[in-house]
Protein backbone atom coordinates (compact mmCIF):
# COMPACT_ATOMS: atom_id res chain seq x y z
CA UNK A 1 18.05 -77.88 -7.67
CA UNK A 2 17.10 -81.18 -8.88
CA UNK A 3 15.35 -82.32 -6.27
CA UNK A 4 11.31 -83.25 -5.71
CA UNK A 5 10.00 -83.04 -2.31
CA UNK A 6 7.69 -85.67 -0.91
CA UNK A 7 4.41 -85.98 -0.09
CA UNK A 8 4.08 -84.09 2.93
CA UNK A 9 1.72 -86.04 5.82
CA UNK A 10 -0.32 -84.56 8.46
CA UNK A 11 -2.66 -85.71 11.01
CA UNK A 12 -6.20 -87.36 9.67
CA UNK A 13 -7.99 -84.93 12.05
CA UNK A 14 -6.78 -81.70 9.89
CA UNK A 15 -6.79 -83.89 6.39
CA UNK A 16 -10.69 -84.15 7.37
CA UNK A 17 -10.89 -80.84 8.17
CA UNK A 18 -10.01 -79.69 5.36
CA UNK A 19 -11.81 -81.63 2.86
CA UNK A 20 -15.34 -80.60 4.75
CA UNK A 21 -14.24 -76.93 4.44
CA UNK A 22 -13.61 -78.11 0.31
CA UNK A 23 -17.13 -79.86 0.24
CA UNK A 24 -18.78 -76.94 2.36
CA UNK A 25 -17.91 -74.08 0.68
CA UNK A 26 -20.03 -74.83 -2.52
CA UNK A 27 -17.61 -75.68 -4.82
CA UNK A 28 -17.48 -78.88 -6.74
CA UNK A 29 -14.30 -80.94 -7.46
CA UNK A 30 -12.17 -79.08 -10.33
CA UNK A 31 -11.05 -81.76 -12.58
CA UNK A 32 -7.89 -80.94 -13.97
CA UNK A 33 -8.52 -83.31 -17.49
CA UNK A 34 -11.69 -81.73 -17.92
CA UNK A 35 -11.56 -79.61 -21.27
CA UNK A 36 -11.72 -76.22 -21.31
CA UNK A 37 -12.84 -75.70 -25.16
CA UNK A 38 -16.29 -77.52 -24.45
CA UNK A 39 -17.45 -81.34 -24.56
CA UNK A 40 -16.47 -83.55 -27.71
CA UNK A 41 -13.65 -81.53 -28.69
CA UNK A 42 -10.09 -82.97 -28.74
CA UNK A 43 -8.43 -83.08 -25.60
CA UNK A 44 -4.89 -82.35 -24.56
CA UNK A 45 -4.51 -84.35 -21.95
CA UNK A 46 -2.32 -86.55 -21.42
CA UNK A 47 -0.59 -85.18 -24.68
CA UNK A 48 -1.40 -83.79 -28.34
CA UNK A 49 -2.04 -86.15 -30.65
CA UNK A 50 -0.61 -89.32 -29.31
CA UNK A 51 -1.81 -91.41 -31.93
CA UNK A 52 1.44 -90.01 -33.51
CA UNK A 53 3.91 -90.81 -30.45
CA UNK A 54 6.03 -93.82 -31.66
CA UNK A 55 6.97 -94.88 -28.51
CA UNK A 56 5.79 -94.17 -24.59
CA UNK A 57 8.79 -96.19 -22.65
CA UNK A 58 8.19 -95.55 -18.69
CA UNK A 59 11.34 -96.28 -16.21
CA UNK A 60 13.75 -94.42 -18.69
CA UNK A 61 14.54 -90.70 -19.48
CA UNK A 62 14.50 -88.75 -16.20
CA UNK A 63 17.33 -86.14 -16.03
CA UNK A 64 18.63 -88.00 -18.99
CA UNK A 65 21.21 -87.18 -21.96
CA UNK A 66 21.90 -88.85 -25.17
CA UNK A 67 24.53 -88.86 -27.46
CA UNK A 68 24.88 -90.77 -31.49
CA UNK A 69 27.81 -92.76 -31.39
CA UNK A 70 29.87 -93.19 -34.76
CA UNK A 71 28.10 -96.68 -35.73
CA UNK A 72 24.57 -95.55 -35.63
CA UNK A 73 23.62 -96.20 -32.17
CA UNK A 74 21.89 -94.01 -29.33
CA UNK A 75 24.01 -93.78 -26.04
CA UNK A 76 21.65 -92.56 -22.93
CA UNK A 77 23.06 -91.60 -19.88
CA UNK A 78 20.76 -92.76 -17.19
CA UNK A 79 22.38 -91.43 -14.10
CA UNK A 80 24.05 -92.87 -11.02
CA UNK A 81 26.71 -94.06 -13.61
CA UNK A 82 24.34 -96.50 -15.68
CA UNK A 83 24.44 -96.15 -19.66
CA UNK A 84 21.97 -98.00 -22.01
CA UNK A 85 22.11 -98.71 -25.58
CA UNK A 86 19.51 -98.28 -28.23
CA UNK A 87 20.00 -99.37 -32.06
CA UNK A 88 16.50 -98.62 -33.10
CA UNK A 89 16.46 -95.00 -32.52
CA UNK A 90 15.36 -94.99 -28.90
CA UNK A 91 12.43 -97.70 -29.69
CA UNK A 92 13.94 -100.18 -27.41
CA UNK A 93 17.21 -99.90 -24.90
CA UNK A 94 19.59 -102.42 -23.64
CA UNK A 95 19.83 -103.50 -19.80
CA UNK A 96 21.75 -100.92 -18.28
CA UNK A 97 25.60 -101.12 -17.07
CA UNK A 98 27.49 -99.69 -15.08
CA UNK A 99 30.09 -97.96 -16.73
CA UNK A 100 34.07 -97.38 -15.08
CA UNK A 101 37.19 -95.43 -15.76
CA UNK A 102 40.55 -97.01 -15.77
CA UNK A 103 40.80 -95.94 -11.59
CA UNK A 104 37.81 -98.68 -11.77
CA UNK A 105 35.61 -96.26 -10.35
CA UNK A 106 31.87 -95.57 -11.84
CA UNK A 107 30.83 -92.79 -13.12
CA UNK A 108 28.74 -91.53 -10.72
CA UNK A 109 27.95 -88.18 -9.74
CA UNK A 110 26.07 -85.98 -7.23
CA UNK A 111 23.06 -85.67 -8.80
CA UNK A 112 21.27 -85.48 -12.33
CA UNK A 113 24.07 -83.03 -13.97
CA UNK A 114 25.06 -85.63 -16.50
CA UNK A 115 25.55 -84.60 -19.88
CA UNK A 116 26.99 -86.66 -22.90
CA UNK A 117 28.78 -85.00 -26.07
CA UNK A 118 30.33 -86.67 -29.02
CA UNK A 119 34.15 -85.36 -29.67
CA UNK A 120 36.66 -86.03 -32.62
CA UNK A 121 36.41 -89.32 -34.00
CA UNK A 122 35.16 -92.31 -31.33
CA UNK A 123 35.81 -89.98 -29.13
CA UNK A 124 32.77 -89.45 -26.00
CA UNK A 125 32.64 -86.76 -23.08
CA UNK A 126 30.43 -87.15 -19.98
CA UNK A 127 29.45 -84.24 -17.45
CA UNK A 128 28.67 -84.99 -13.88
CA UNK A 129 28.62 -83.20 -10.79
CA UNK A 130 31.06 -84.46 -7.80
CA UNK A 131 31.87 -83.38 -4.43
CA UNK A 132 30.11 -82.47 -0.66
CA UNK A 133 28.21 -79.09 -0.81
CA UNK A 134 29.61 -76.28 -0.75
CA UNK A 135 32.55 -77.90 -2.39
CA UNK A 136 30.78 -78.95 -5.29
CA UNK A 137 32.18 -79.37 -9.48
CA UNK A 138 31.51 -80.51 -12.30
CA UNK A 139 33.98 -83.40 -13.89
CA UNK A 140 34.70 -84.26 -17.43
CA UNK A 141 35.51 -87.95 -18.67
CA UNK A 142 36.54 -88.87 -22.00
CA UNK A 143 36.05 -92.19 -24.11
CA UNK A 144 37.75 -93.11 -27.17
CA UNK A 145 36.19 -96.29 -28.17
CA UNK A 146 32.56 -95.13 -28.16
CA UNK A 147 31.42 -95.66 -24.35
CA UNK A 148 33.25 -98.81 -24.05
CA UNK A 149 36.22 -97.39 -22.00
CA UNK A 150 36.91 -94.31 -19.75
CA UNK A 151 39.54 -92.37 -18.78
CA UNK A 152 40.31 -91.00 -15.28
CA UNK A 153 38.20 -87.68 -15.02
CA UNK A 154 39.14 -83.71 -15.29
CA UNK A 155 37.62 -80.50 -13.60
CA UNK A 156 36.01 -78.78 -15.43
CA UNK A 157 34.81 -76.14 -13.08
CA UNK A 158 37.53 -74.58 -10.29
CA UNK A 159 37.30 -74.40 -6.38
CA UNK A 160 34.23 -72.50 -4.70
CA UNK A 161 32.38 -71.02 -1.91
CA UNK A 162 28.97 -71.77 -3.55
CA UNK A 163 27.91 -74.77 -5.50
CA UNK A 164 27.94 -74.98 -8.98
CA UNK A 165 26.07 -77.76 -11.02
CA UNK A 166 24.68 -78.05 -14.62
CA UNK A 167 21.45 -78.91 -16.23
CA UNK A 168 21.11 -82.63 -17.95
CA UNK A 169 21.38 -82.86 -21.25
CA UNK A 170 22.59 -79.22 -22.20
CA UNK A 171 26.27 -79.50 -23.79
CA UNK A 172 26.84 -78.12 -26.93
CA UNK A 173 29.76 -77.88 -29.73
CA UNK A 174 29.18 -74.86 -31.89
CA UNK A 175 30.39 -74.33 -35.32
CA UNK A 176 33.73 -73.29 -34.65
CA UNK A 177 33.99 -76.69 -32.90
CA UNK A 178 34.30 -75.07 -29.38
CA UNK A 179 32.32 -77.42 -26.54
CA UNK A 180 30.20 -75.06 -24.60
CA UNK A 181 28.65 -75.91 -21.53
CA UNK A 182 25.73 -73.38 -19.59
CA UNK A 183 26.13 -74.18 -16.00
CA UNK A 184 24.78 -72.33 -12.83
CA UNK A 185 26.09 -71.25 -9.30
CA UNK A 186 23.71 -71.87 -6.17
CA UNK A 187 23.53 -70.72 -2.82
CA UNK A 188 21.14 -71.42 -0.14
CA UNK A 189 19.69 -69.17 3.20
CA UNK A 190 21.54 -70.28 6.76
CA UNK A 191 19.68 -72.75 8.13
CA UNK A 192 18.13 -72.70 11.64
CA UNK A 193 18.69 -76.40 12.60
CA UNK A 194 15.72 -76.27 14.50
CA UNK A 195 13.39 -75.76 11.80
CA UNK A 196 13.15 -76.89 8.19
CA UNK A 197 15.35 -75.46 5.84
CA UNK A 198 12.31 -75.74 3.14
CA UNK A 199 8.40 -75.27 2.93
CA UNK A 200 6.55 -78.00 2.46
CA UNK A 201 4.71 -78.66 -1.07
CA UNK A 202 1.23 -77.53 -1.45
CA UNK A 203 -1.85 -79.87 -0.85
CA UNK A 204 -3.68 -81.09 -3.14
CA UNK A 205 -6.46 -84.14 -2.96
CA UNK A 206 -6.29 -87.01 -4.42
CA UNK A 207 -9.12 -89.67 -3.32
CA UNK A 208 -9.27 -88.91 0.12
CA UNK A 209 -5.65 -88.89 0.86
CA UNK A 210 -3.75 -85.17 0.99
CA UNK A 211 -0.93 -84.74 -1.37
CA UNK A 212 1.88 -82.32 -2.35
CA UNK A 213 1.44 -80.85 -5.84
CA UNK A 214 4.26 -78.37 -5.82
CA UNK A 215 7.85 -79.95 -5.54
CA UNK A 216 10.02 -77.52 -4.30
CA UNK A 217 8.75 -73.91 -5.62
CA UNK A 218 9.56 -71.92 -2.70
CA UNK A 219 13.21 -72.85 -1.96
CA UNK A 220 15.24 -70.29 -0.43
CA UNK A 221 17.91 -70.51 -2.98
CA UNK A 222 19.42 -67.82 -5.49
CA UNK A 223 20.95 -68.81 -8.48
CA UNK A 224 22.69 -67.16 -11.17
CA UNK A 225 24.41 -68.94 -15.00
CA UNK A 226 27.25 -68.29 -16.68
CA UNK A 227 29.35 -70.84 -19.15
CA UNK A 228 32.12 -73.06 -19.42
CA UNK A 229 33.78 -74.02 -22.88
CA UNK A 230 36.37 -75.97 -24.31
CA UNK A 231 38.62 -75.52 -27.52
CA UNK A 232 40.57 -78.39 -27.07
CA UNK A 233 38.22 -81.33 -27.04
CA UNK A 234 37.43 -80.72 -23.24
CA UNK A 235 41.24 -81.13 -22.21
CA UNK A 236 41.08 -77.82 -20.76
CA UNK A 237 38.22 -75.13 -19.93
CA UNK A 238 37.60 -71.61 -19.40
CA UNK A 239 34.95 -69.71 -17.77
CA UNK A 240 32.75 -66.85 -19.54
CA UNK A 241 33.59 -63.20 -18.45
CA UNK A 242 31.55 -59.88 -17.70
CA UNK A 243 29.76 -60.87 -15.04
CA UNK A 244 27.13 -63.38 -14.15
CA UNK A 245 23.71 -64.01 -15.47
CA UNK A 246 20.65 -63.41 -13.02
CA UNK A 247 17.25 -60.89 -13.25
CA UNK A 248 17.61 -57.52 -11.88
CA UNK A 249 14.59 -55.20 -11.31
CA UNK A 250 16.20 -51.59 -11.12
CA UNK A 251 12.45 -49.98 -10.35
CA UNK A 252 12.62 -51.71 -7.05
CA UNK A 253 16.52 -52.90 -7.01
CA UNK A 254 15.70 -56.42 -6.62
CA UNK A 255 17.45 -59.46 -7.40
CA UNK A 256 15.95 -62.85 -8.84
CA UNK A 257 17.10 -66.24 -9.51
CA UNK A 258 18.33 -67.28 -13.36
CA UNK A 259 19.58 -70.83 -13.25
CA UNK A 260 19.36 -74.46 -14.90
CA UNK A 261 20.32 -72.82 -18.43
CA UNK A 262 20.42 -74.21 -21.70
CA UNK A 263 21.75 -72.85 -24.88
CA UNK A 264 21.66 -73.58 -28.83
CA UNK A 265 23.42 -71.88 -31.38
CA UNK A 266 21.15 -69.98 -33.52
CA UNK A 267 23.81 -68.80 -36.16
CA UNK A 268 27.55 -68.70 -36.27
CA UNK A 269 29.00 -67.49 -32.81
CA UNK A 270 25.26 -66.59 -31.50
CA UNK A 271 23.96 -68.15 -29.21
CA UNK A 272 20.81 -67.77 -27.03
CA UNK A 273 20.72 -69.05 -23.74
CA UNK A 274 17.54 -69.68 -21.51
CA UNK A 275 17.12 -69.82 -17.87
CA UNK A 276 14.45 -71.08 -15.20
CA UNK A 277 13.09 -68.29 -12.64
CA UNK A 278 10.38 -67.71 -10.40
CA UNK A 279 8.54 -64.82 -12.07
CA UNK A 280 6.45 -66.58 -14.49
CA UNK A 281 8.59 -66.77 -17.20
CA UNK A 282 11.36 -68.40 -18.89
CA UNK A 283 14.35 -65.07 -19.52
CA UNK A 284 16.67 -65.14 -22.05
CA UNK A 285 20.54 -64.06 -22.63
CA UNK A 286 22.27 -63.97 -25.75
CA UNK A 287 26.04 -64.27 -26.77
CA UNK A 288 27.77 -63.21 -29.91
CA UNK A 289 30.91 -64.57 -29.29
CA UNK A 290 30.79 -67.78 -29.21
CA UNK A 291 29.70 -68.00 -25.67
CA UNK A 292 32.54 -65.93 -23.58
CA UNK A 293 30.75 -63.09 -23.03
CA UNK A 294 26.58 -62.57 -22.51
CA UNK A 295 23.93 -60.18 -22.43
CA UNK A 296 21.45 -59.10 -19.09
CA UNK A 297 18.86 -61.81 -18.35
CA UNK A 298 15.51 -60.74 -20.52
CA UNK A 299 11.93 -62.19 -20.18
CA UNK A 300 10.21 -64.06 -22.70
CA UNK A 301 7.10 -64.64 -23.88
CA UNK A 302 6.93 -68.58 -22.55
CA UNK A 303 5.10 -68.66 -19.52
CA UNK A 304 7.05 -71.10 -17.00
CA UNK A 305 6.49 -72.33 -13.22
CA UNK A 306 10.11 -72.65 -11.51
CA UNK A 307 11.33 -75.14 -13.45
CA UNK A 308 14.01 -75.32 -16.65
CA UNK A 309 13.96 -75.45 -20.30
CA UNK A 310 15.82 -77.70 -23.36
CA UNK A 311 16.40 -75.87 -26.57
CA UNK A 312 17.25 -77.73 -29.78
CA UNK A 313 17.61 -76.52 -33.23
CA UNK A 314 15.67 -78.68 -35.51
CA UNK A 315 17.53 -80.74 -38.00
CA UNK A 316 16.04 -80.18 -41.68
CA UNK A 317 14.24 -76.83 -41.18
CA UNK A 318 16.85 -74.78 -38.98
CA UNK A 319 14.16 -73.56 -36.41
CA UNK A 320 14.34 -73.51 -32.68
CA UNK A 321 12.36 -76.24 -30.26
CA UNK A 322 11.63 -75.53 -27.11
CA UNK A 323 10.66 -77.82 -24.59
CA UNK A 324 9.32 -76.48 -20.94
CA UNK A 325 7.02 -77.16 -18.26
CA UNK A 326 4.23 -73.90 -19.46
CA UNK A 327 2.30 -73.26 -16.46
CA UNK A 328 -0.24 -70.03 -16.13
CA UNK A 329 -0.09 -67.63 -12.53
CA UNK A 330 -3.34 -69.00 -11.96
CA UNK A 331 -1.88 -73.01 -12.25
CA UNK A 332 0.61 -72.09 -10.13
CA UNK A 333 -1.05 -70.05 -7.13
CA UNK A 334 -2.99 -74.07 -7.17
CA UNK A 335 0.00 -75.38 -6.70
CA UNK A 336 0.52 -77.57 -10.33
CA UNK A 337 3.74 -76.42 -10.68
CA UNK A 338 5.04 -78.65 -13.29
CA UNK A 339 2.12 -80.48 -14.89
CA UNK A 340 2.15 -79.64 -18.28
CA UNK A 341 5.13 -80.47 -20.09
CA UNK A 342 4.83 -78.56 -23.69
CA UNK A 343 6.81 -77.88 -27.39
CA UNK A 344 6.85 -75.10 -29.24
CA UNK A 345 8.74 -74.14 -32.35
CA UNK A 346 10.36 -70.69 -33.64
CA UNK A 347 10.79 -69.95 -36.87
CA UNK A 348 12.44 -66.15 -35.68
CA UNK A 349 15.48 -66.74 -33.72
CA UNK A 350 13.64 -67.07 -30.49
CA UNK A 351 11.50 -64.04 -31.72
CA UNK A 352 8.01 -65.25 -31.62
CA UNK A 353 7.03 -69.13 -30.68
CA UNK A 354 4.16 -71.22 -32.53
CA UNK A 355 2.89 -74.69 -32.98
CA UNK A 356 2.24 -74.91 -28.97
CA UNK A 357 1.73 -78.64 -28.22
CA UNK A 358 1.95 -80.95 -24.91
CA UNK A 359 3.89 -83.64 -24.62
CA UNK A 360 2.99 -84.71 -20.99
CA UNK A 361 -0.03 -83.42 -19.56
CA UNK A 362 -2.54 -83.59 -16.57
CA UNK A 363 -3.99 -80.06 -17.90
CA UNK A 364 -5.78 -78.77 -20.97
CA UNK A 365 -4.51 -75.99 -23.28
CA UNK A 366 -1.54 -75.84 -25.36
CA UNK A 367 -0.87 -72.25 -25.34
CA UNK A 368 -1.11 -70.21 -21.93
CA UNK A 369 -0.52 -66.48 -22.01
CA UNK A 370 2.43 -65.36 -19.68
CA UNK A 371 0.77 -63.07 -16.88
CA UNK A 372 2.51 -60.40 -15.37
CA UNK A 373 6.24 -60.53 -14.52
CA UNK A 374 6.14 -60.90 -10.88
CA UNK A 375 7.08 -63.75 -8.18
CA UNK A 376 3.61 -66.02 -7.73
CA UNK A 377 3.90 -69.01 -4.65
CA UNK A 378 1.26 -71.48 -4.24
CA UNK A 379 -1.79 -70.17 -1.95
CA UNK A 380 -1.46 -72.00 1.88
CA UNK A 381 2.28 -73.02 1.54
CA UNK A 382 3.48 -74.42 4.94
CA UNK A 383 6.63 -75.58 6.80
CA UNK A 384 6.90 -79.11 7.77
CA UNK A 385 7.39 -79.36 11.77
CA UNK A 386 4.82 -79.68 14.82
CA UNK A 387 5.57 -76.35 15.67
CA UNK A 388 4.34 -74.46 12.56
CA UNK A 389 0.45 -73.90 12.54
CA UNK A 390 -1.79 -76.40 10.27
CA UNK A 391 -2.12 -75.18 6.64
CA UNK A 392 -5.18 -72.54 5.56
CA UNK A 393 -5.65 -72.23 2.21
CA UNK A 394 -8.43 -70.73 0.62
CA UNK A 395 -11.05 -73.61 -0.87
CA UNK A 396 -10.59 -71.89 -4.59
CA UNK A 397 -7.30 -72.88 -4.36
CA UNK A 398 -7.73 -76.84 -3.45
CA UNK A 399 -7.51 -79.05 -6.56
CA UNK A 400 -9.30 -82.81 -7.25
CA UNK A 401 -6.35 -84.48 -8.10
CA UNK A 402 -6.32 -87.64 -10.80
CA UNK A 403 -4.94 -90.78 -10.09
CA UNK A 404 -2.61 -90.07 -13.33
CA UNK A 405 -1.33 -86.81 -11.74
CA UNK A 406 2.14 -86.36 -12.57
CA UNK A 407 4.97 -83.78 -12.52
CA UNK A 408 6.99 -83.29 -15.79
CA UNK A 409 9.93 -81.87 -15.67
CA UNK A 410 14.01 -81.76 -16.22
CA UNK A 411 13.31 -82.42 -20.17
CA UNK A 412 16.10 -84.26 -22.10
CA UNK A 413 15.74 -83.71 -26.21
CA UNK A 414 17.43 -85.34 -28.62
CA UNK A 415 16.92 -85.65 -32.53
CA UNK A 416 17.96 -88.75 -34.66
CA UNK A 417 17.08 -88.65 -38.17
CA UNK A 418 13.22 -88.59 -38.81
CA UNK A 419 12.58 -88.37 -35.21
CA UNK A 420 12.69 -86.11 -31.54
CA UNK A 421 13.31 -88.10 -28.09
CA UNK A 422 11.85 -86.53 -25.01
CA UNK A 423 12.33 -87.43 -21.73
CA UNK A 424 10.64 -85.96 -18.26
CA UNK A 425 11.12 -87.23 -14.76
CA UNK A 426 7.67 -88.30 -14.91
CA UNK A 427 7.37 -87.95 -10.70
CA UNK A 428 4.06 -89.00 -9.54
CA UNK A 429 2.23 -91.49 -6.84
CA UNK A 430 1.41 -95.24 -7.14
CA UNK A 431 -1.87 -96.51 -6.22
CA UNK A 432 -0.53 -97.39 -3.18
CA UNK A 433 0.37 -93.66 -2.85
CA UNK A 434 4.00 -94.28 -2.93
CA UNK A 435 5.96 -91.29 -4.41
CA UNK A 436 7.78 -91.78 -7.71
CA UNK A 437 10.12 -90.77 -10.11
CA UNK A 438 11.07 -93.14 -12.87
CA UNK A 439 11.50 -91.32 -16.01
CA UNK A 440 9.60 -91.62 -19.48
CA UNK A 441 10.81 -91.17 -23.05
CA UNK A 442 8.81 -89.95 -25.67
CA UNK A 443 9.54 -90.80 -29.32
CA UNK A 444 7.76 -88.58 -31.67
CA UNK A 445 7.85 -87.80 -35.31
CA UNK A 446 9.38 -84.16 -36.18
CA UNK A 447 6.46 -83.34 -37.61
CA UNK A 448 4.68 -83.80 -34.80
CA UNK A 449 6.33 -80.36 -33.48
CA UNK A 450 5.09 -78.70 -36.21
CA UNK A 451 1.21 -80.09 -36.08
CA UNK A 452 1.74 -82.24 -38.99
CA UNK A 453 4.09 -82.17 -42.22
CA UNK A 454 2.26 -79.62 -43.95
CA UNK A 455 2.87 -77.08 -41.60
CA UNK A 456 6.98 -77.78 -41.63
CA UNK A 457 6.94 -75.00 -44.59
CA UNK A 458 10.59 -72.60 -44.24
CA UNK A 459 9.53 -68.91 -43.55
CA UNK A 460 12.40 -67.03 -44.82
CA UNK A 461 10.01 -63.91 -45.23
CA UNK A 462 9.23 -64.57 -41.37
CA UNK A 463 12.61 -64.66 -40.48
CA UNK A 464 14.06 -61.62 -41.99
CA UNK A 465 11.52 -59.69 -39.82
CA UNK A 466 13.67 -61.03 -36.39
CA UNK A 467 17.35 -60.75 -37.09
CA UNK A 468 19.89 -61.43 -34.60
CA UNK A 469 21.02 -58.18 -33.60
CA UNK A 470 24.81 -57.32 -31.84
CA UNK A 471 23.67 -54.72 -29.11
């Protein structure tokens, strides 16, 4: 899943055709940082108040996951087996090493999977993904000595026909100790291997060169979650029972995708779970036992392109954080998929969600309304290949696109003391047009979540009317 499609290129003949049918049809250029609440007002763009933001640190944080080791310091995992250091609360970060197990072999997965989790005493656990698709699983190492030292890895997940992988950044221990990891199986269509497997990303323009907006939104892939945990330390690991976790539609019998899923522990033995889908919304499960058994795939009220979710509990006030890439139908039938990378904070459970901020943005507006629950594609989607027809979209749907365009996504969170750290993939083009991805790390105040430290007020009152119900 964690993939971003490049730019797709076609001939300058149709790139010219198509920006005289964008100049001829009357409509001027839509710029996507111009404000929608009227001229001199704030803007959103490229996040909320960033006068706040502590740090901005590009080349660092995509697909990342962090971990506080037992002297103080940060631990980031930065994939392909590199680790970094940082002993000013994610200020500033050390070179980055490689890091081996006593085999001498890195610790280097498939993909972006890795996840970091502190255990009993010095004790460390990394998640990464391993293996050729279909065969794929997730592995478990463990270090005693902070980081400095690995052991020869475990499975954690068994044999299978499909792939199974995990979101960065999502491992949890509850309360009860238990280490409880949301992972997802994938499969994909049968490929014709004389066409491509994928559509191409929608065009946007930027300059007068055509660009995809869209990563990979239309992918002919199903997913569905389910969970992993551990009561021994991640020595050994079971799988969750009574069934798996997807969207079913019994009006019109119709299955939908639920994958990348991330979970927090909201009390003692509950825990809410939510998943990325392709119906305009983030859904939710919940579990009140600890994680071995869940309930049927809900919507929410966060409205979300195809791409996944972090949830946190924040230290101090016991709400929920959520961080997302919020997108609106209309955003998405353009083809901006993932560029607006926003916070929100509930003070219900997961009930209702407030204090709607950006922390990445190339759009305005903090708080989009979810649309209807249905599957919305980017208008003019095409195949790559010369023998697929050249792309018609309707000029409405063509979008000026800014030199700082980016696409935010696969969000890492972490909280160390006074502070949240926030990472995106940050994927966008070069001046040269080159295409991108090399991470950035926000370091914000916590109450920055909250709009400022006068709004971080406990709402007991508020609470009380959401309990966590056992249905």
């Amino acid at each position: 899943m964690k993939r971003e499609k490049l730019p797709i290129f076609i001939s300058s003949r149709t790139a010219l055709g198509i920006l005289l049918l964008v100049l001829t049809a009357g409509l001027g250029p839509q710029t996507l940082g111009q404000s929608a609440r009227g001229a001199g007002k704030r803007t959103d763009v490229p996040m909320t108040r960033p006068e706040e933001s502590l740090a901005a640190l590009d080349g660092i944080g995509s697909s990342a996951a962090f971990a506080e080791l037992s002297d103080g310091r940060i631990i980031i995992a930065r994939g392909e087996g590199r680790f970094s250091w940082s002993t000013d609360g994610g200020l500033t970060w050390s070179e980055p090493f490689l890091a081996r197990d006593t085999a001498g072999e890195p610790l280097k997965g498939q993909s972006g999977d890795h996840n970091l989790i502190r255990l009993a005493g010095n004790g460390l656990g990394f998640v990464d993904r391993q293996g050729p698709y279909p065969d794929q699983y997730l592995m478990f190492w463990r270090s005693e000595d902070g980081g400095k030292t690995w052991q020869k890895p475990s499975r954690i997940t068994p044999p299978s026909l499909q792939g199974i992988a995990a979101l960065n950044d999502v491992i949890i221990r509850t309360s009860s100790g238990r280490i409880v990891l949301p992972v997802y199986g994938f499969m994909e269509q049968g490929r014709d291997l004389h066409k491509p497997s994928r559509p191409a990303c929608c065009l946007g323009l930027r300059g007068n060169e055509i660009v995809g907006t869209s990563a990979h939104h239309g992918d002919p892939t199903f997913c569905w979650s389910f969970v992993m945990y551990s009561d021994d330390d991640g020595r050994s690991w079971k799988r969750s029972r009574a069934g798996e976790i997807f969207v079913f539609d019994p009006e019109t019998m119709n299955w939908h995708m639920a994958g990348e899923p991330t979970v927090v522990e909201v009390e003692p033995r509950k825990i809410l779970m939510l998943m990325r889908t392709n119906l305009g919304r983030m859904y939710k499960s919940w579990s009140f036992d600890d994680g071995e058994t869940w309930s049927a795939a809900m919507p929410t009220q966060l409205a979300a392109s195809g791409a996944p979710a972090q949830l946190r509990k924040i230290p101090g006030t016991g709400d929920l954080l959520v961080v997302w890439t919020q997108q609106s139908e209309e955003e998405i039938r353009k083809g901006l998929i993932r560029a607006r990378l926003s916070t929100a904070v509930s003070r219900t459970n997961g009930g209702v969600w407030e204090f709607f901020q950006n922390i990445e943005s190339v759009l305005e507006g903090t708080r989009i309304e979810p649309g209807p629950i249905r599957y919305s594609r980017p208008e003019g989607v095409v195949a790559w290949g010369p023998t697929y027809p050249d792309p018609v979209r309707d000029p409405k749907y063509y979008v000026d696109v800014p030199e700082t365009y980016a696409r935010t996504s696969y969000p890492s969170v972490f909280f160390y003391k006074d502070r949240v750290l926030i990472g995106n993939t940050n994927a966008h083009y070069k001046k040269d047009g080159e295409y991108v991805m090399p991470g950035r790390l926000r370091v914000v105040p916590i109450s920055w979540l909250y709009g400022g430290p006068q709004h971080m007020k406990p709402s007991p009152e508020l609470k009380k009317q959401y309990p966590i119900a056992e249905h």
